[in-house]
C-alpha atoms as a PDB file:
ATOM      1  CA  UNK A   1      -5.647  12.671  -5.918  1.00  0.00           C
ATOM      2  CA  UNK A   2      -3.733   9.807  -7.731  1.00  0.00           C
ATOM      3  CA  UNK A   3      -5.333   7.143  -9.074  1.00  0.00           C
ATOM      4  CA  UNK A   4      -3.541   3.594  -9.740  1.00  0.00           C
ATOM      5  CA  UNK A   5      -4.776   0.101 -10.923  1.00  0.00           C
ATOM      6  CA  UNK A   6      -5.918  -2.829  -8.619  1.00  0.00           C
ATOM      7  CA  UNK A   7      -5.052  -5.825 -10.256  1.00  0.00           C
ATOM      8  CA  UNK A   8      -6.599  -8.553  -9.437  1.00  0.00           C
ATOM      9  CA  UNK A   9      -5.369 -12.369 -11.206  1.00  0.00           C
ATOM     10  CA  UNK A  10      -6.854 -15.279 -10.271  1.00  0.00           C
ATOM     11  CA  UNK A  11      -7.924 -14.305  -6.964  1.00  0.00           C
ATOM     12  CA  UNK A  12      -4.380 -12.637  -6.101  1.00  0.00           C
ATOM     13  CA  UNK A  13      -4.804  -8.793  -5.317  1.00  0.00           C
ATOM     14  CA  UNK A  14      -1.843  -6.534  -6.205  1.00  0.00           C
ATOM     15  CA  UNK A  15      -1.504  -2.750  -6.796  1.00  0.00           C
ATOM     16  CA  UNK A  16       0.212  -1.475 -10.308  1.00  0.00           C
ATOM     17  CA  UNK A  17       0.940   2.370 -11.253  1.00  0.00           C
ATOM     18  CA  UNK A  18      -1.303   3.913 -14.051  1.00  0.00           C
ATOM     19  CA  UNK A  19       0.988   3.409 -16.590  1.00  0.00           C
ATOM     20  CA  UNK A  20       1.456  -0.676 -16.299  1.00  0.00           C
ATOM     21  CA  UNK A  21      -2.298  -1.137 -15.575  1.00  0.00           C
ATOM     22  CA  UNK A  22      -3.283   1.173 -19.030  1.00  0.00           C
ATOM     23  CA  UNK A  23       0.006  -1.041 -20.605  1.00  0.00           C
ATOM     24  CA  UNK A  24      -1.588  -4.516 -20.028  1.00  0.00           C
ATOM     25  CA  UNK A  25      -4.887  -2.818 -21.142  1.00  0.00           C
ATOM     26  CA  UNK A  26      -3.527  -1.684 -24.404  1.00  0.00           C
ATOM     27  CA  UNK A  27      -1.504  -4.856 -24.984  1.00  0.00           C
ATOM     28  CA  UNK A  28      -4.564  -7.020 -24.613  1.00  0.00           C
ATOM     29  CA  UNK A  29      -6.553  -5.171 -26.603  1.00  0.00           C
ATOM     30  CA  UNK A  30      -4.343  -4.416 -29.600  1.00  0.00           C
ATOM     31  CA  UNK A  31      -1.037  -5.292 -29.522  1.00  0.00           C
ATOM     32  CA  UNK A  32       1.401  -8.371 -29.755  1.00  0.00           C
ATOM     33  CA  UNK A  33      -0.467 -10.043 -27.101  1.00  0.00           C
ATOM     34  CA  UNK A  34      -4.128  -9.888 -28.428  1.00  0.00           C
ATOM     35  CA  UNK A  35      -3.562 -13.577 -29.778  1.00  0.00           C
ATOM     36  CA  UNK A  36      -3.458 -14.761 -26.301  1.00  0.00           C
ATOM     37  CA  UNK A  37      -6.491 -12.862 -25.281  1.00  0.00           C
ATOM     38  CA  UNK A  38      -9.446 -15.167 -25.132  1.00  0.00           C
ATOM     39  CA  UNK A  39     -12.117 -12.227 -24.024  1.00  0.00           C
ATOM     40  CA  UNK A  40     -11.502  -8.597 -22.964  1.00  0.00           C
ATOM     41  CA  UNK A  41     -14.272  -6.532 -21.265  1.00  0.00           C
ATOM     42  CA  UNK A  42     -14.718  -3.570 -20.513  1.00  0.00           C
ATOM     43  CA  UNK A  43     -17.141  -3.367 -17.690  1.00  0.00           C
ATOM     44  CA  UNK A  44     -17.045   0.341 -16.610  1.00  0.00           C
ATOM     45  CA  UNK A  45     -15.105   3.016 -17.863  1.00  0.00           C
ATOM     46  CA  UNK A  46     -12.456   2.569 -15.159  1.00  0.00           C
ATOM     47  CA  UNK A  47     -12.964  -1.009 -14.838  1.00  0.00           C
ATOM     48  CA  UNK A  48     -11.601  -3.830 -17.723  1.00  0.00           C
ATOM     49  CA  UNK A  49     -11.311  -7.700 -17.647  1.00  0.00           C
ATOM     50  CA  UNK A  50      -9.335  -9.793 -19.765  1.00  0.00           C
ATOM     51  CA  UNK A  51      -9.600 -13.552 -19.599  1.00  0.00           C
ATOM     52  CA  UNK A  52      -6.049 -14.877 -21.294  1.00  0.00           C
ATOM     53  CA  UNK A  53      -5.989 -18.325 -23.291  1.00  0.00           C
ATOM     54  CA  UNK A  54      -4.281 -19.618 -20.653  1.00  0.00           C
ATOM     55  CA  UNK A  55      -6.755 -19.861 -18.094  1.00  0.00           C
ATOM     56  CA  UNK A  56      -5.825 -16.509 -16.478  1.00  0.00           C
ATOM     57  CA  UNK A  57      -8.216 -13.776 -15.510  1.00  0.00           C
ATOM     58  CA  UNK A  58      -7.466 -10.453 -14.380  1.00  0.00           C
ATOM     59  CA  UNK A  59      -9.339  -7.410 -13.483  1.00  0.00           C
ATOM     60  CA  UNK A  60      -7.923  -3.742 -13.442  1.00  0.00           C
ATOM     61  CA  UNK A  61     -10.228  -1.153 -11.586  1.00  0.00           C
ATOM     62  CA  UNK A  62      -9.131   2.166 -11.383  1.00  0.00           C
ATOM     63  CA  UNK A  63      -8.802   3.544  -7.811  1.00  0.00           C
ATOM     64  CA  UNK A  64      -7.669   6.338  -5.564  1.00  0.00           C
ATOM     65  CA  UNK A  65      -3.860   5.504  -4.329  1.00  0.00           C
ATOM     66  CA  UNK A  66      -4.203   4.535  -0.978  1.00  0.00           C
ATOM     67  CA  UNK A  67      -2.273   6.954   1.663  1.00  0.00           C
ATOM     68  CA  UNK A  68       1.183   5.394   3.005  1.00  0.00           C
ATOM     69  CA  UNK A  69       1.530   3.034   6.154  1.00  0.00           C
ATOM     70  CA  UNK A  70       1.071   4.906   9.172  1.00  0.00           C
ATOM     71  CA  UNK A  71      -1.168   8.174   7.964  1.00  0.00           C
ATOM     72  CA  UNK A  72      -4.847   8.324   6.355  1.00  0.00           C
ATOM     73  CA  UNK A  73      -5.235  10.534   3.437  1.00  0.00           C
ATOM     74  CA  UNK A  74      -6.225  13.586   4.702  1.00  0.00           C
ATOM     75  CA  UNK A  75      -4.755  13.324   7.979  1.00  0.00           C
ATOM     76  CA  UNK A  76      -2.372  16.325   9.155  1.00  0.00           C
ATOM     77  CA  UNK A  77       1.346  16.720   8.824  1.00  0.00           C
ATOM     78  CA  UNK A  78       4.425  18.796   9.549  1.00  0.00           C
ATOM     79  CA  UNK A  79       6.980  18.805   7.190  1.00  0.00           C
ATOM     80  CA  UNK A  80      10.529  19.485   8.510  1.00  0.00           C
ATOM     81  CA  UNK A  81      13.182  19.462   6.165  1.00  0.00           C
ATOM     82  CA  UNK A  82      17.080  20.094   7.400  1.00  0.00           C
ATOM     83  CA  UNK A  83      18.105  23.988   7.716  1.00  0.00           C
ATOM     84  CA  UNK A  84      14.172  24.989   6.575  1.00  0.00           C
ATOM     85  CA  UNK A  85      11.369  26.033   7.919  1.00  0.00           C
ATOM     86  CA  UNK A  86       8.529  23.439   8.826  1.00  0.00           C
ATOM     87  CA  UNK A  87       5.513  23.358   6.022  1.00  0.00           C
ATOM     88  CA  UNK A  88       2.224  22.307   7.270  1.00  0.00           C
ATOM     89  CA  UNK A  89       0.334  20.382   4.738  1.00  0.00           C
ATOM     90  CA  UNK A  90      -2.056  16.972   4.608  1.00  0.00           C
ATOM     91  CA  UNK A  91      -1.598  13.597   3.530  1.00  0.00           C
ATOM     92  CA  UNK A  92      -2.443  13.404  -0.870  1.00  0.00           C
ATOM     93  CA  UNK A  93      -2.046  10.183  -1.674  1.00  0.00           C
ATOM     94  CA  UNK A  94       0.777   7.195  -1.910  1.00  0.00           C
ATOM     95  CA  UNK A  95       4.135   7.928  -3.578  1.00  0.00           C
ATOM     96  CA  UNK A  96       4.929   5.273  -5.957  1.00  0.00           C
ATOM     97  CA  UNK A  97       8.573   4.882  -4.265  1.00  0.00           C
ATOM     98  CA  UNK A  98       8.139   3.217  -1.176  1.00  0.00           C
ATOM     99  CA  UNK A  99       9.554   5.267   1.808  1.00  0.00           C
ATOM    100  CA  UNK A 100       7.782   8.771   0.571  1.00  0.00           C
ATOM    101  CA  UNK A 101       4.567  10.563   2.062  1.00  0.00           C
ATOM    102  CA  UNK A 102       2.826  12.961  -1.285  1.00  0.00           C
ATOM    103  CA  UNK A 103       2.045  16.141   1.353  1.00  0.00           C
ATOM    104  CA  UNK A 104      -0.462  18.983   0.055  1.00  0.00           C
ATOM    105  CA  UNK A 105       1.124  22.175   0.894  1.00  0.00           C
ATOM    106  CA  UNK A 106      -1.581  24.363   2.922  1.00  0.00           C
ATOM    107  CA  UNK A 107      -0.121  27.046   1.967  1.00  0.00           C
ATOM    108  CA  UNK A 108       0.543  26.457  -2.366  1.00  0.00           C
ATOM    109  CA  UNK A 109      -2.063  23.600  -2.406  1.00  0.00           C
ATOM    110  CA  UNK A 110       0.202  21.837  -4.241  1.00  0.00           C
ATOM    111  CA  UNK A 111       1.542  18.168  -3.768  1.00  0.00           C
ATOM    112  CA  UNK A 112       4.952  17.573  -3.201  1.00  0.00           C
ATOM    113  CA  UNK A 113       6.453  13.992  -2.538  1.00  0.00           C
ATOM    114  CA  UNK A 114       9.003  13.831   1.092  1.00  0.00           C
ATOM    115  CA  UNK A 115      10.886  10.841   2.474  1.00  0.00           C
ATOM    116  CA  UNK A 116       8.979   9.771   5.816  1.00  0.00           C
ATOM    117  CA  UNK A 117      11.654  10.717   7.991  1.00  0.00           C
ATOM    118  CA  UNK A 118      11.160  14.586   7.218  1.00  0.00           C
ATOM    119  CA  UNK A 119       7.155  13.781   7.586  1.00  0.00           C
ATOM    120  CA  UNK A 120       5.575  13.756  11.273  1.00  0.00           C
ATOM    121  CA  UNK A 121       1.623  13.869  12.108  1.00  0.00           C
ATOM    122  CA  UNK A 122       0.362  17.447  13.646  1.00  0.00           C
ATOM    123  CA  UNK A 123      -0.160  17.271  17.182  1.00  0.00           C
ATOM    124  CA  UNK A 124      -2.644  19.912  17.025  1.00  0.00           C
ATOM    125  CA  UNK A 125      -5.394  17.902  18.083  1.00  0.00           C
ATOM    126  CA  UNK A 126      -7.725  18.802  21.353  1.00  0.00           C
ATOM    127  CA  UNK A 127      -6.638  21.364  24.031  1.00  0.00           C
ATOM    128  CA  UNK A 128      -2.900  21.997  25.073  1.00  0.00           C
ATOM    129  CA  UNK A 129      -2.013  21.309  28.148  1.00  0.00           C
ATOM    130  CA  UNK A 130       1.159  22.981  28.976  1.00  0.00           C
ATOM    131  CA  UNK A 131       1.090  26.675  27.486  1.00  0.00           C
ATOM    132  CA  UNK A 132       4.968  27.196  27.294  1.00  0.00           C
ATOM    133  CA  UNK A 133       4.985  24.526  25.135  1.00  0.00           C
ATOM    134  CA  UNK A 134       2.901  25.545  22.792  1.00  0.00           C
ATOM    135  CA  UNK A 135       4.054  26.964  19.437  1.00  0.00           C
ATOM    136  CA  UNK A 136       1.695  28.626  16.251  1.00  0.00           C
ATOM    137  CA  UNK A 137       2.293  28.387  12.825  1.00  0.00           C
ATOM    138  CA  UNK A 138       0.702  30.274   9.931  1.00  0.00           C
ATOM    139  CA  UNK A 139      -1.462  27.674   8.167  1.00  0.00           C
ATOM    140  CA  UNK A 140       0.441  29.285   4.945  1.00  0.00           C
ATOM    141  CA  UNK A 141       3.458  27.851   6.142  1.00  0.00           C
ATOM    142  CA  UNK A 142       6.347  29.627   7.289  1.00  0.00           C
ATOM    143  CA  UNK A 143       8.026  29.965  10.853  1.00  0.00           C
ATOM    144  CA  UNK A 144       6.973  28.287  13.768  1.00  0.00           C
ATOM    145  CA  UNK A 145       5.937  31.057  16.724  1.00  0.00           C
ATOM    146  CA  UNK A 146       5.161  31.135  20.588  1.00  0.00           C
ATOM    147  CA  UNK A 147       2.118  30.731  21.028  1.00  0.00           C
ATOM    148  CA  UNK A 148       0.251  33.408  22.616  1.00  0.00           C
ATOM    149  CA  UNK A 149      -0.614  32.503  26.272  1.00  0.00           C
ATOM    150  CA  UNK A 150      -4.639  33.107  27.104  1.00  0.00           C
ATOM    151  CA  UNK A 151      -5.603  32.986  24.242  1.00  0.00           C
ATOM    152  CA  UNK A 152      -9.650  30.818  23.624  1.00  0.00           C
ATOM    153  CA  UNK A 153     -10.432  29.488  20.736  1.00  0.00           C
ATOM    154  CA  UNK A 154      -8.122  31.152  17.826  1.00  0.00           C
ATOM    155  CA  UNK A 155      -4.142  31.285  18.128  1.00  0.00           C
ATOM    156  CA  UNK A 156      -1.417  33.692  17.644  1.00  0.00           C
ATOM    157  CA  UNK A 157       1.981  33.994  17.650  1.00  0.00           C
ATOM    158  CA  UNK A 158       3.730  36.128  20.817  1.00  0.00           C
ATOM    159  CA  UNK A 159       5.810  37.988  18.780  1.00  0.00           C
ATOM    160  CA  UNK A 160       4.831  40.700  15.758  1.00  0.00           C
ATOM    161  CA  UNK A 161       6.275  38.341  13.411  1.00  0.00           C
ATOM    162  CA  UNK A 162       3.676  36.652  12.144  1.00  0.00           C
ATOM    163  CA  UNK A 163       1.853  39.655  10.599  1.00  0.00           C
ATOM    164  CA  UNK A 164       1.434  43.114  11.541  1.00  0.00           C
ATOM    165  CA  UNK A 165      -2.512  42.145  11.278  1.00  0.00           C
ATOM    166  CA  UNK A 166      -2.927  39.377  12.898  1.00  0.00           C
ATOM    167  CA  UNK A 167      -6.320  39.214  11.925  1.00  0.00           C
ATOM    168  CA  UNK A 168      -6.038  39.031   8.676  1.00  0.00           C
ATOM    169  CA  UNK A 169      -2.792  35.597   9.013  1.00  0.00           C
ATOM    170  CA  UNK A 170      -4.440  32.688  10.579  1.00  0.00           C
ATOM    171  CA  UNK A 171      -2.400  30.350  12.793  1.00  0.00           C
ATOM    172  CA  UNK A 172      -2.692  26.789  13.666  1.00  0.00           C
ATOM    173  CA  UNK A 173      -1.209  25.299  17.138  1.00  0.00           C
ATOM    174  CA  UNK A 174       1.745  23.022  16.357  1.00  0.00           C
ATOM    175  CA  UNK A 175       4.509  20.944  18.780  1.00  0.00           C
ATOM    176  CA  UNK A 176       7.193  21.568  16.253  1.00  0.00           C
ATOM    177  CA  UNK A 177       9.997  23.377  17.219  1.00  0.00           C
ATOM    178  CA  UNK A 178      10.513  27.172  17.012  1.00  0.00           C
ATOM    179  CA  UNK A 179      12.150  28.622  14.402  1.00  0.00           C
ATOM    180  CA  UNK A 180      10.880  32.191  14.522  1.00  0.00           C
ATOM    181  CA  UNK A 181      14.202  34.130  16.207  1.00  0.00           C
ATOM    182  CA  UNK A 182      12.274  36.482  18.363  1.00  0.00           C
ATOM    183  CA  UNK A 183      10.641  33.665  19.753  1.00  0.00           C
ATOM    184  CA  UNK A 184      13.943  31.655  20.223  1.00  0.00           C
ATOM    185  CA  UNK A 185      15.129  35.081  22.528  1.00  0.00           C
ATOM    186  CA  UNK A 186      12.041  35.236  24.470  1.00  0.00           C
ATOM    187  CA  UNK A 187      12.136  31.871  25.348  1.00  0.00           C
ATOM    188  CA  UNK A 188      15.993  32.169  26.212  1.00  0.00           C
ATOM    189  CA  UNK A 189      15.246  34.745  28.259  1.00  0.00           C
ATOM    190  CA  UNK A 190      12.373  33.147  30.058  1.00  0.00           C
ATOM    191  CA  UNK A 191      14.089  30.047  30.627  1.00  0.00           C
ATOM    192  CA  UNK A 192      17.404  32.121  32.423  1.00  0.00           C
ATOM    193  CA  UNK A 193      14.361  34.164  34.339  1.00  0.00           C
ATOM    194  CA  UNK A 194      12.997  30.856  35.641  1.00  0.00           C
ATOM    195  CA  UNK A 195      16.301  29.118  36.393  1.00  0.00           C
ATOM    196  CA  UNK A 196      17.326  32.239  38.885  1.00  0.00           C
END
């Protein structure tokens, strides 16, 4: 998880990255600046106060990077990006570019930073409720599947394409849309069954 700096001057709350909150640290403790720098504590190892000459006082606490407007760290995402295959993933932490959701791969575990137009919560949450609609996908990532219909408790995809043991690849129920092409056909099919 990413850490970053509340600052806090006079009262006035803001946010600064790691390197601008260690900056002003460093600055008021030993560089040009220290002449302006009535008293500088360090409270906790994480936590530092300098009270300026000037009357100013600020605070810089180290804390976890709080998760982007509209998801909670930890919350559930699809990630589709143009011509590729959906990644499922959670929400890390804050990008420090505004516009960007920092997604942990579930299938890597790694953290990779996507605008918030290629991010979308999972809607795997509670039971379906209309089985057609329902699609799988591997929680390693990969293509998005029919779900198997009947199916209590676990999912799997209808086709043999997620695994020739499906015991062994675990699937989580997603409202993405498919990209598996054996799905694609059997839904084609079912559809033109349905319309006759």
């Amino acid at each position: 998880m990413d850490k970053i700096y509340q600052r806090t001057e006079n009262g006035a709350q803001t946010f600064v990255d790691r390197k601008t909150g260690l900056g002003e640290i460093n600055e008021a403790m030993m560089g040009e600046t220290k002449k302006s720098v009535d008293q500088m504590s360090q409270i906790s190892r994480t936590d530092f106060q300098i009270a300026y000459r000037d009357g100013r006082v600020v605070r810089l606490v180290l804390v976890d990077a709080p998760a982007p407007e509209g998801y909670t760290q930890g919350q559930a995402v699809v990630v589709q990006r143009p011509g590729q295959a959906p990644v499922t993933g959670t929400v890390a932490h804050i990008h420090t570019a505004p516009g960007y959701v920092a997604v942990r791969d579930d299938r890597h575990r790694h953290v990779s930073n996507y605008p918030t137009s290629f991010v979308s919560p999972a809607e795997n949450e509670g039971e379906p409720t209309d089985e057609t609609d329902n699609h799988v996908i591997s929680v390693r990532g990969g293509k998005v599947h029919t779900a198997m219909p009947g199916m209590s408790g676990d999912a799997y995809p209808l086709c043999r394409g997620g695994g020739m043991n499906q015991m062994v690849t675990k699937f989580a129920v997603t409202k993405a849309s498919l990209s598996c092409k054996t799905c694609m056909t059997y839904a084609e099919r079912r559809a033109s069954r349905e319309g006759d």
